[in-house]
Protein backbone atom coordinates (compact mmCIF):
# COMPACT_ATOMS: atom_id res chain seq x y z
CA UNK A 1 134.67 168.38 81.39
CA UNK A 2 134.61 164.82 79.82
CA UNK A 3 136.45 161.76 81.91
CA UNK A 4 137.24 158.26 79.98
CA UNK A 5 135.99 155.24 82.53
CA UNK A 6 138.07 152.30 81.00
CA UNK A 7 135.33 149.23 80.83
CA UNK A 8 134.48 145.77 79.85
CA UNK A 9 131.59 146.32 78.21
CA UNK A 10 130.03 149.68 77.12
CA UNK A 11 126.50 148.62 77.79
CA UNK A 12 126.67 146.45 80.79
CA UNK A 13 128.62 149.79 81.99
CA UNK A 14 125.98 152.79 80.90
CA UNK A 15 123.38 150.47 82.76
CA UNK A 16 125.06 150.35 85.61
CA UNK A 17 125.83 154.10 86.16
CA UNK A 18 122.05 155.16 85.23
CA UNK A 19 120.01 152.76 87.31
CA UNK A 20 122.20 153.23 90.17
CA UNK A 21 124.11 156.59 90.41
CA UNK A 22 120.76 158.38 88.07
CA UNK A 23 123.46 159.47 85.05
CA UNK A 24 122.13 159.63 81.61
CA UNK A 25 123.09 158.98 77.77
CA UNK A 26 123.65 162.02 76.44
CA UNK A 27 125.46 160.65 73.03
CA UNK A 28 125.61 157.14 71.92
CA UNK A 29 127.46 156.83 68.56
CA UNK A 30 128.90 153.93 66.88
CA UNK A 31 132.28 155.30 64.55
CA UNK A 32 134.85 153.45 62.05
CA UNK A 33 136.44 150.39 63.11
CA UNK A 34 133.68 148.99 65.37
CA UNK A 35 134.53 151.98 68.05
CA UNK A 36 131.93 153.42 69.81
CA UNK A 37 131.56 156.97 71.10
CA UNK A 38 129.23 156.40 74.32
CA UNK A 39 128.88 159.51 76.81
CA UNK A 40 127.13 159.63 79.83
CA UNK A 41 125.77 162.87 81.70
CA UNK A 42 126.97 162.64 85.49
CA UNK A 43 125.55 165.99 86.14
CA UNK A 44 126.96 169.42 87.20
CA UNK A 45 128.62 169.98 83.65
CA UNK A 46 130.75 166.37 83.60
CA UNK A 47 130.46 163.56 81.41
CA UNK A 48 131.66 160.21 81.45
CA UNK A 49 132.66 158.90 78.34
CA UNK A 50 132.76 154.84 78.09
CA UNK A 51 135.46 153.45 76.07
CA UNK A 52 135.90 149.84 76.21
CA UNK A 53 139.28 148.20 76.53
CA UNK A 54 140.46 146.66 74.02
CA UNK A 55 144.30 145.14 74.68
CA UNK A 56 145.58 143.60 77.71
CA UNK A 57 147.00 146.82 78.95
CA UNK A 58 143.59 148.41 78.90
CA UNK A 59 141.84 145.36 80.26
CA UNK A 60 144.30 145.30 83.23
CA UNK A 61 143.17 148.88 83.55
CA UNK A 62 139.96 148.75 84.45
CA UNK A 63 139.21 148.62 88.50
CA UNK A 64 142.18 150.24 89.08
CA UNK A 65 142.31 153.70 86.61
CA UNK A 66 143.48 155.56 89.40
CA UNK A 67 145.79 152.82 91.14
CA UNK A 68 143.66 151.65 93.77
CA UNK A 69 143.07 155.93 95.02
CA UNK A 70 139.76 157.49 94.93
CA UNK A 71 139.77 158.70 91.19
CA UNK A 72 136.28 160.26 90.66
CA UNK A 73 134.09 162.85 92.81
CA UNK A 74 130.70 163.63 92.60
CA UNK A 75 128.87 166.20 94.66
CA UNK A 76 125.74 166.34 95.51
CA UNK A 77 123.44 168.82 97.51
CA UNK A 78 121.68 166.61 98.83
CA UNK A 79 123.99 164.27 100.66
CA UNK A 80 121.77 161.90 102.75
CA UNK A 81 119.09 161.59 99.99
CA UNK A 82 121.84 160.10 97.32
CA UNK A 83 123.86 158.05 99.91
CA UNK A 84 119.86 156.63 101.08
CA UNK A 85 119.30 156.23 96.70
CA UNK A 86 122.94 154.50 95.74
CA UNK A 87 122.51 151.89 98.99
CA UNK A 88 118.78 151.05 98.15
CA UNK A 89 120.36 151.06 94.26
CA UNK A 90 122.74 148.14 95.92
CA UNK A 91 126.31 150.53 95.47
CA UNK A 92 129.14 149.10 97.45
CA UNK A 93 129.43 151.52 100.06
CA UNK A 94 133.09 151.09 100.93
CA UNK A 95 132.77 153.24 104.41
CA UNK A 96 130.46 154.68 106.44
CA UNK A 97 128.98 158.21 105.93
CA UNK A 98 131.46 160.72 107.63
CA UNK A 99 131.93 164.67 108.14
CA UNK A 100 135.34 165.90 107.05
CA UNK A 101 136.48 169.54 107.51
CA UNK A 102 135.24 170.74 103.84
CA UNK A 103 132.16 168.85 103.65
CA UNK A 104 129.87 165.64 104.04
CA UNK A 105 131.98 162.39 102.03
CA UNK A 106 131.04 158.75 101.29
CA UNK A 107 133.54 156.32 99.20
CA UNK A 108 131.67 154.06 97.39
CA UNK A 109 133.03 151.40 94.30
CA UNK A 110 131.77 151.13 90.56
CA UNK A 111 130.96 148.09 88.99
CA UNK A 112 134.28 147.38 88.41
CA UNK A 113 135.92 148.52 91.83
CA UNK A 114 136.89 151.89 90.92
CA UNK A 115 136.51 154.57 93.88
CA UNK A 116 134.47 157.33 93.84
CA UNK A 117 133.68 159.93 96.71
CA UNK A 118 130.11 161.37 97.00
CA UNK A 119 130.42 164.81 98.62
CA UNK A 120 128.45 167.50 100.11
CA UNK A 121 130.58 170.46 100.25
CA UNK A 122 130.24 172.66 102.53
């Protein structure tokens, strides 16, 4: 499965997700029209694909592609180990570590405010 992250800048943005969530560049192609086809490997099968915003609607966009809702999950099997990895990485941490009847669950905010959960599933 392959997820578009609205963003200011595609670099500043691939940066940001490997040094501090440990994703990886798995394509990086520049195509017609100075567009650039940038994927990134979050692991378990998904990709995040960068595409930076170019119009105001877009721009407005980013921080907010899911309205201000959690919009992105990532699980983990080792729960304590990434939550210990994205706070030394300096992630915003938007809660504290809780239990929740169908796993372990931290929100936590991308570079540009999006939310993401972090879950160990049961």
């Amino acid at each position: 499965m392959q997820v578009t992250l609205l963003v200011r800048d595609c670099d500043e943005a691939a940066k940001w997700f490997c040094s501090r969530l440990g994703f990886s560049v798995k394509s990086d192609e520049k195509l017609a029209a100075g567009k650039r086809w940038l994927v990134l490997d979050a692991g378990g099968g998904a990709d995040l694909v960068l595409a930076r915003a170019v119009n105001d609607e877009q721009r407005a966009a980013i921080g907010r592609q899911a309205g201000g809702r959690v919009g992105f999950f990532l699980k983990t099997e080792d729960f304590e180990r990434d939550v210990a990895k994205y706070a030394d990485a300096g992630v915003q941490l938007l809660e504290r570590p809780r239990s929740e009847p169908y796993g372990k669950v931290v929100q936590f905010a991308d570079l540009y405010g999006n939310k993401w959960d972090l879950i160990e599933p049961i």
